[in-house]
Protein backbone atom coordinates (compact mmCIF):
# COMPACT_ATOMS: atom_id res chain seq x y z
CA UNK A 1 -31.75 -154.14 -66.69
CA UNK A 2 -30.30 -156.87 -69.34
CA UNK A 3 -26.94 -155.95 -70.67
CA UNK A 4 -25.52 -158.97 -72.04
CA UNK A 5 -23.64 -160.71 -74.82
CA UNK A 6 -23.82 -164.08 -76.18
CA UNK A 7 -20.88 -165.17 -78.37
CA UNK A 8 -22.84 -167.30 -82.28
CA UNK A 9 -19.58 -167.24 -83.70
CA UNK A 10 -15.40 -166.84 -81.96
CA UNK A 11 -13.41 -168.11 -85.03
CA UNK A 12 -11.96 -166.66 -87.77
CA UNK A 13 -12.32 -167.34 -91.55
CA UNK A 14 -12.46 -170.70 -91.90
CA UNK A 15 -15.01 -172.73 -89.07
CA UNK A 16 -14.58 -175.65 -87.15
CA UNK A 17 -16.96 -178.19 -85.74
CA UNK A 18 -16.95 -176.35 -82.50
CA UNK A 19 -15.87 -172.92 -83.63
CA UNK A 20 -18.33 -170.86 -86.11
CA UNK A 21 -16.74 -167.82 -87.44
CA UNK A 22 -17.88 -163.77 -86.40
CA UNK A 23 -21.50 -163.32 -84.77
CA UNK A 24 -22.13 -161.27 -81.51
CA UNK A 25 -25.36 -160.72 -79.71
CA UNK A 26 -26.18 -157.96 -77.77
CA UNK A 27 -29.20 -157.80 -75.24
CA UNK A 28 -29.70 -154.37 -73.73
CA UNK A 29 -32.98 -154.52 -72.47
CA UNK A 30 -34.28 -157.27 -74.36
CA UNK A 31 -33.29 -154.99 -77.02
CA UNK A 32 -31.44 -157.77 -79.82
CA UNK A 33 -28.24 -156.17 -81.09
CA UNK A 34 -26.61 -158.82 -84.05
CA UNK A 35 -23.03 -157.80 -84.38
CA UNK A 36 -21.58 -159.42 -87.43
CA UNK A 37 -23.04 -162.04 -89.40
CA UNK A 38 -20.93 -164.80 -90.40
CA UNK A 39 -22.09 -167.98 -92.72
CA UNK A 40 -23.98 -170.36 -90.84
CA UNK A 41 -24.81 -167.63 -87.96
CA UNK A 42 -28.78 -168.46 -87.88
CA UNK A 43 -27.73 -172.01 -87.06
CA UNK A 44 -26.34 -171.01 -84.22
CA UNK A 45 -29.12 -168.29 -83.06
CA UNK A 46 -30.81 -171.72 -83.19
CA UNK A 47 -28.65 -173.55 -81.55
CA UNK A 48 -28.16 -171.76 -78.46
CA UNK A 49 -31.59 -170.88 -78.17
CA UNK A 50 -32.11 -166.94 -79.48
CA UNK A 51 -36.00 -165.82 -81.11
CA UNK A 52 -34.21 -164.79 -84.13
CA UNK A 53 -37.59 -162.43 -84.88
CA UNK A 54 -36.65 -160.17 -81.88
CA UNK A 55 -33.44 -159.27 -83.80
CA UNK A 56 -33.84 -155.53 -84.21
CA UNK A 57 -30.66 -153.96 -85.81
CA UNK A 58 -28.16 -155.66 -87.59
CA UNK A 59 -24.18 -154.02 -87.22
CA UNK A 60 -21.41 -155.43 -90.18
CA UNK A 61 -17.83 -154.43 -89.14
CA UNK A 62 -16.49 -155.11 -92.97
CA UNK A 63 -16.82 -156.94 -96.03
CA UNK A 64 -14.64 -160.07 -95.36
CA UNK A 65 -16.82 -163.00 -96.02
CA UNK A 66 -16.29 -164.29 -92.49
CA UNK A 67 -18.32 -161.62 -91.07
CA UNK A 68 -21.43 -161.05 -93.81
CA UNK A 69 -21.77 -164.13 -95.69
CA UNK A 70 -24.43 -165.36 -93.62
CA UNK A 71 -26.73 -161.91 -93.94
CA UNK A 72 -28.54 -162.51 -96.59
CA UNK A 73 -29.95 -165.77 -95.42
CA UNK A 74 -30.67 -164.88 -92.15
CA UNK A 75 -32.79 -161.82 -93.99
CA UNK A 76 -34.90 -165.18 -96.26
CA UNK A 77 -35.43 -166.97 -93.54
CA UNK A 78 -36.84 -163.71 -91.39
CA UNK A 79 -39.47 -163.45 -94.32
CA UNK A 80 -40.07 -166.85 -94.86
CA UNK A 81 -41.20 -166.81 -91.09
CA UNK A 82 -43.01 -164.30 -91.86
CA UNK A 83 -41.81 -161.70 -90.38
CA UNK A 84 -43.72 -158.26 -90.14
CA UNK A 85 -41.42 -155.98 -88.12
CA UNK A 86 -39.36 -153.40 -89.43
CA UNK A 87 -35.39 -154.56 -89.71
CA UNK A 88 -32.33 -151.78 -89.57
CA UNK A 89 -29.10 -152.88 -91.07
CA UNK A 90 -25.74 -150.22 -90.14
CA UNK A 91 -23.01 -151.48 -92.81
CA UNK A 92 -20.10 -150.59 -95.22
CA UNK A 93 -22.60 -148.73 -98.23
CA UNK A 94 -21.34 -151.93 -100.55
CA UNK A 95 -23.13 -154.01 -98.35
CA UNK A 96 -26.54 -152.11 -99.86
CA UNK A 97 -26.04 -153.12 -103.22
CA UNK A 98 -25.06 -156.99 -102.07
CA UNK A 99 -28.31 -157.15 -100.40
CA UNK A 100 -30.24 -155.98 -103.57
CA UNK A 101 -28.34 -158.25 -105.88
CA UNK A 102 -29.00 -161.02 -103.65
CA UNK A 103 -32.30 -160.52 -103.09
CA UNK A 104 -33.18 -159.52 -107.14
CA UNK A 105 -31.44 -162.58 -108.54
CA UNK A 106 -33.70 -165.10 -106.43
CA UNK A 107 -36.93 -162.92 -107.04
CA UNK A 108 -37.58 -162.37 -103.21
CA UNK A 109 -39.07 -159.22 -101.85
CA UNK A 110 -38.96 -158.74 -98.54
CA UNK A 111 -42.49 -159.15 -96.13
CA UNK A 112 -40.89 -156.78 -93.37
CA UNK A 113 -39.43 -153.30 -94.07
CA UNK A 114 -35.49 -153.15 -94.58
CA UNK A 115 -33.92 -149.99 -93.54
CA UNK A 116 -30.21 -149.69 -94.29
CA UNK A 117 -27.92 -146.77 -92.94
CA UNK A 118 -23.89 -146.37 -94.47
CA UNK A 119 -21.19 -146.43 -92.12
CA UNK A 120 -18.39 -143.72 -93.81
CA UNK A 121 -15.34 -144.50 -91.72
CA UNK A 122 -14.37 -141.17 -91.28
CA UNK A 123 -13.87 -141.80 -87.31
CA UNK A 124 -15.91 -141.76 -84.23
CA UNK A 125 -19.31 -141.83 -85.15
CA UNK A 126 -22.93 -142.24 -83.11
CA UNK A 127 -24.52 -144.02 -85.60
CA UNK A 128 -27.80 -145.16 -83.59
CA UNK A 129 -29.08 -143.75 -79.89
CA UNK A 130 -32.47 -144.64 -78.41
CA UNK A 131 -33.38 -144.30 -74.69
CA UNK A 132 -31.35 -146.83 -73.37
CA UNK A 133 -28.41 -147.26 -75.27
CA UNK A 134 -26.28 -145.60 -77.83
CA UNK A 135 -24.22 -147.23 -80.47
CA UNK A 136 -20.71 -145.08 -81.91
CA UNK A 137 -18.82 -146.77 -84.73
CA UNK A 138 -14.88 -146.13 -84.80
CA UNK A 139 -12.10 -146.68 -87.92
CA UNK A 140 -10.08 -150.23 -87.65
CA UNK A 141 -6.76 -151.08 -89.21
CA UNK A 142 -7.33 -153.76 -91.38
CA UNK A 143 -6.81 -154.46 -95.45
CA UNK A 144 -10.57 -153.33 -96.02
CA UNK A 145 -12.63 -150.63 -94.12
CA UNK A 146 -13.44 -151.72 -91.17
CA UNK A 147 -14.90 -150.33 -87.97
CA UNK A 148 -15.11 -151.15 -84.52
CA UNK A 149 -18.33 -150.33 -82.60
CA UNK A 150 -19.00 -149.57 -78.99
CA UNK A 151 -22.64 -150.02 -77.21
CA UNK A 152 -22.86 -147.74 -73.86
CA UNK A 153 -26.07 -147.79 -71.44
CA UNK A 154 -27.80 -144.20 -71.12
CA UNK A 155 -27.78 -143.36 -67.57
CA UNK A 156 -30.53 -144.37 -65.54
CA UNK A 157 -32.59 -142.38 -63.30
CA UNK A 158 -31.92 -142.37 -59.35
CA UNK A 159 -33.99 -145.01 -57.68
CA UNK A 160 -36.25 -143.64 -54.54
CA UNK A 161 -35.80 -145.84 -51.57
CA UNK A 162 -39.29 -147.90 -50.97
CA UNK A 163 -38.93 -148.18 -47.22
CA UNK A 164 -39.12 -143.90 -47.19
CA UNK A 165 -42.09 -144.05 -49.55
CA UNK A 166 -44.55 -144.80 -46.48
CA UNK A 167 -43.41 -143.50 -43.85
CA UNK A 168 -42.89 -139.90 -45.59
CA UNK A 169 -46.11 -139.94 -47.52
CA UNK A 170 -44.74 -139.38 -50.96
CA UNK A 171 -47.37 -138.97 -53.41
CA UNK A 172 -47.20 -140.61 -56.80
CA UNK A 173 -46.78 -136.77 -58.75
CA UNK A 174 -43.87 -136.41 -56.95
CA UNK A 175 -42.03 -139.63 -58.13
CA UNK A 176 -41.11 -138.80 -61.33
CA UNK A 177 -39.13 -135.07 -59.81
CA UNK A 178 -37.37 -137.08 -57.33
CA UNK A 179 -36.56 -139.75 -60.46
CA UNK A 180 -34.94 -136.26 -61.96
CA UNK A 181 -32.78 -135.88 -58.76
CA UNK A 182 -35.05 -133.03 -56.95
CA UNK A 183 -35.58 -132.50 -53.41
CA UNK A 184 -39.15 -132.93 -51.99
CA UNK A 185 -40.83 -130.73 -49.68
CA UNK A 186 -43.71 -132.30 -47.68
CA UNK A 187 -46.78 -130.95 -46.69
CA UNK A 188 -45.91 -129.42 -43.60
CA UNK A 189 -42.92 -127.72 -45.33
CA UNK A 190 -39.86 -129.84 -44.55
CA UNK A 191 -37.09 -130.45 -47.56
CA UNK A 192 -35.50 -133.47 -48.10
CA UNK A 193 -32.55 -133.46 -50.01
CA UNK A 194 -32.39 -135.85 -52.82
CA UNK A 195 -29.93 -138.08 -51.74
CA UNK A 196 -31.20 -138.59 -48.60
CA UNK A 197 -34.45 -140.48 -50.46
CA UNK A 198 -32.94 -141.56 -53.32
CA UNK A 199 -30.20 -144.41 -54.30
CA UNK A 200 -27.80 -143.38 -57.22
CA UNK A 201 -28.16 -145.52 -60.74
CA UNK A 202 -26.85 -148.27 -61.34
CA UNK A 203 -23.13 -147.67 -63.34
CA UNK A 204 -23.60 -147.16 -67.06
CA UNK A 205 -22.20 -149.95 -68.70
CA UNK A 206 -20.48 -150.52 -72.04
CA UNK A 207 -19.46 -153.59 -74.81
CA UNK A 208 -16.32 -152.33 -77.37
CA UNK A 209 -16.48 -154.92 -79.93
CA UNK A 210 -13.01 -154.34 -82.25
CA UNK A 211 -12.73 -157.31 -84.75
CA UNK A 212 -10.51 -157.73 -87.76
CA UNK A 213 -7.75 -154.94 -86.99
CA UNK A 214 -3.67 -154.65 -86.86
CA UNK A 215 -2.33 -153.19 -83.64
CA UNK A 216 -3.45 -149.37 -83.65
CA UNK A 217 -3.40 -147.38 -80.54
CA UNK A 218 -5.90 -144.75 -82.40
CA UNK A 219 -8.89 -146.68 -80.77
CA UNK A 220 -7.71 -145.99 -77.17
CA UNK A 221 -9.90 -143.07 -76.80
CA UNK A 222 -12.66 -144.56 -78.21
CA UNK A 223 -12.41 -147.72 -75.57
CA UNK A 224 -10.98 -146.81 -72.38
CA UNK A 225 -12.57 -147.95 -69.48
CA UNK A 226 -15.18 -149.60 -70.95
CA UNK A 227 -16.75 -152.80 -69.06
CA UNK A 228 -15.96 -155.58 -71.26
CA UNK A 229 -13.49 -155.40 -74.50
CA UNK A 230 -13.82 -157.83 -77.33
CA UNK A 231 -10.55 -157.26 -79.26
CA UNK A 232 -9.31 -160.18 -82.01
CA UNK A 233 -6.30 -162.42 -81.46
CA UNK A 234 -6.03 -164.37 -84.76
CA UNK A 235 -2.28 -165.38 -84.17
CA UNK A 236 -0.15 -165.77 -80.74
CA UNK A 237 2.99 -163.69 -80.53
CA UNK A 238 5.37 -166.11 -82.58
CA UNK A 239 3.43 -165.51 -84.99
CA UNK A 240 2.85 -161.15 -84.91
CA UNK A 241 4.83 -161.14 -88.72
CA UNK A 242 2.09 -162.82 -90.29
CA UNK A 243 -0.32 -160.30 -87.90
CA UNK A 244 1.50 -157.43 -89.15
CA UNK A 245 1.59 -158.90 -92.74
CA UNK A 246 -2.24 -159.63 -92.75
CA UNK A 247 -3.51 -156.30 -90.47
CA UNK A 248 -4.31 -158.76 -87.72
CA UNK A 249 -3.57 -158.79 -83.96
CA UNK A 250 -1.66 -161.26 -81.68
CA UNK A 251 -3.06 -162.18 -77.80
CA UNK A 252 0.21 -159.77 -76.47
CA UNK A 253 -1.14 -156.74 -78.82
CA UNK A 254 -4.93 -157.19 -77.93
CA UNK A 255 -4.03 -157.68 -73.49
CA UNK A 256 -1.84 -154.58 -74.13
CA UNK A 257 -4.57 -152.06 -75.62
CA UNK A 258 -6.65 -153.44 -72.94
CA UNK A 259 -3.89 -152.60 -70.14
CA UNK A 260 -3.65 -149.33 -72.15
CA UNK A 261 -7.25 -148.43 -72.61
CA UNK A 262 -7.63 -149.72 -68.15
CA UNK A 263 -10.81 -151.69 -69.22
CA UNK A 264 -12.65 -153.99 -67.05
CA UNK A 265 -12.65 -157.22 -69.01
CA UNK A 266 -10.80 -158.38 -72.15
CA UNK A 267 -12.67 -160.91 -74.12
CA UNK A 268 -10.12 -162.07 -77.12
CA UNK A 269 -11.51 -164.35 -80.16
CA UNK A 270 -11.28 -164.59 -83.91
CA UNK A 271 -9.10 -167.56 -83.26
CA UNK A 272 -7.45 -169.09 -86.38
CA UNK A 273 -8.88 -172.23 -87.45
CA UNK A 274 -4.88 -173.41 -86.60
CA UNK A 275 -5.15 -173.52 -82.77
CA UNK A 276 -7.35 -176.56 -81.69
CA UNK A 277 -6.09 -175.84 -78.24
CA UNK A 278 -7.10 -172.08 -77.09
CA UNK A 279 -5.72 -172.20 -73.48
CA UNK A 280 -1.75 -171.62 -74.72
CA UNK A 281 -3.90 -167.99 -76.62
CA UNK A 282 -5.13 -167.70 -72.74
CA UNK A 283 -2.42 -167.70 -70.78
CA UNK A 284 -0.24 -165.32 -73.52
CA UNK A 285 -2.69 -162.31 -73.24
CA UNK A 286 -3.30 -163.22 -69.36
CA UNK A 287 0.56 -162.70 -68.73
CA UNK A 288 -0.27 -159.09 -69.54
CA UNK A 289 -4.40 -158.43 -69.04
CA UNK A 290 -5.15 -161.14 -66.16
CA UNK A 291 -8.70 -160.30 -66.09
CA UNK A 292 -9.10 -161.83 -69.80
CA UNK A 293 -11.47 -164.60 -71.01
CA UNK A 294 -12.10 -166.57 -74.20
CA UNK A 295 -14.75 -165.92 -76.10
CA UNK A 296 -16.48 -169.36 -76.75
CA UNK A 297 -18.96 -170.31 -78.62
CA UNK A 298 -22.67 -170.85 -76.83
CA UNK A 299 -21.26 -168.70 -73.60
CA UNK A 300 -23.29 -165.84 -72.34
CA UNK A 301 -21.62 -163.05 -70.76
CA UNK A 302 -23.70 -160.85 -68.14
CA UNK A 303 -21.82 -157.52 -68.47
């Protein structure tokens, strides 16, 4: 099954020519997750080749113009394209009222239906489950409300082993028992434990996605051991006053919740516009979480 994320957007505030600011996409099961929306983000759903119209639910971490700017016109161009499907939108209950005032000042309503669901906050959250996946918001430390949100795989069924399914005459009512992690007793009366015909699911896997927040070990709990981390490094370590000063975090703070929280993979962006060069932001939080990457615009990441 798909569980991957492609990285629209890895800067901060202000964008580059090679560096849009905030956008995520999620694909669990060619299920389209849009984390953040940023100005300019349905140029790059464009650009690195997404069908925008498969875009189911849309998650926005704050109101900082550098991660919801962009909303709104991604939401015209859906109807202009005609768009029929539903649309679900989880987002700080301002957000609501920007959306209508948008929308009512240019005369548009909407050709699909718009469903919008508050975040409050408060703390850990499950703010959306369906079969395969559920979504749990958490509180950030930053200068607005903010939350982080965390995407986990449901667990799977077992997987019976097709070279058994011949030779021991299974029949088809008995697949979905054995699916359930039953034995199966034969015709002639022999049991067969589960395990013996059965594989075990694949792992459940997991995407933390923790933008604009100050060092705050409050969201170890909420992350640990999770497969791949995004966490924000807006400034290297010389410069963790202005982090501090600006409820940001530095590439040391973000590799150190990740050696903290014993994840899998550290993925650090919401680079300021400052650092043309991002290997020096590299090598900082790889002196303390090896197994860290960049997150790059265009670069799809099979979790």
């Amino acid at each position: 099954m798909t569980f991957s994320l492609t990285i629209l957007g890895s800067n901060s505030a202000i964008p580059t020519l090679t560096r849009n600011p905030s956008a995520h996409l999620l694909n669990v099961n060619e299920r389209l997750f849009l984390i953040d929306c940023a100005e300019g983000t349905q140029l790059q759903i464009r650009k690195f080749h997404v069908h925008f119209q498969r875009i189911q639910r849309i998650f926005i971490s704050h109101l900082h113009g550098d991660h919801f700017f962009g909303l709104v016109g991604l939401l015209n161009s859906l109807h202009l394209l005609g768009r029929k499907e539903e649309l679900h939108i989880y987002g700080p209950p301002l957000l609501k009222e920007i959306i209508d005032l948008q929308l009512g000042a240019s005369k548009t309503t909407l050709n699909y239906p718009l469903f919008f669901y508050p975040l409050s906050f408060a703390g850990y959250e499950l703010i959306y489950g369906d079969d395969k996946v559920t979504v749990h918001s958490f509180p950030l430390l930053h200068s607005v409300p903010t939350v982080g949100f965390i995407f986990r795989e449901k667990k799977q069924e077992r997987r019976i082993r097709k070279d058994l399914l011949a030779e021991l005459k299974i029949p088809v009512t008995e697949m979905q028992n054995l699916k359930r992690g039953r034995d199966y007793t034969d015709e002639r009366g022999r049991v067969f434990k589960n395990e013996e015909i059965t594989l075990d699911p694949p792992s459940q896997r997991s995407y933390a996605y923790c933008t604009d927040t100050a060092y705050t070990e409050a969201i170890l709990p909420f992350i640990r051991e999770c497969d791949l981390l995004y966490h924000e490094t807006t400034f290297m370590q010389n410069m963790a006053a202005s982090a501090k000063e600006k409820q940001h975090s530095t590439t040391i703070e973000a590799a150190t919740l990740a050696k903290k929280a014993n994840v899998k993979k550290l993925l650090i962006g919401h680079f300021s516009a400052r650092y043309d060069d991002l290997l020096p932001l590299l090598e900082e939080a790889r002196s303390v979480f090896p197994n860290t990457i960049l997150a790059e615009d265009g670069i799809t990441i099979a979790i």
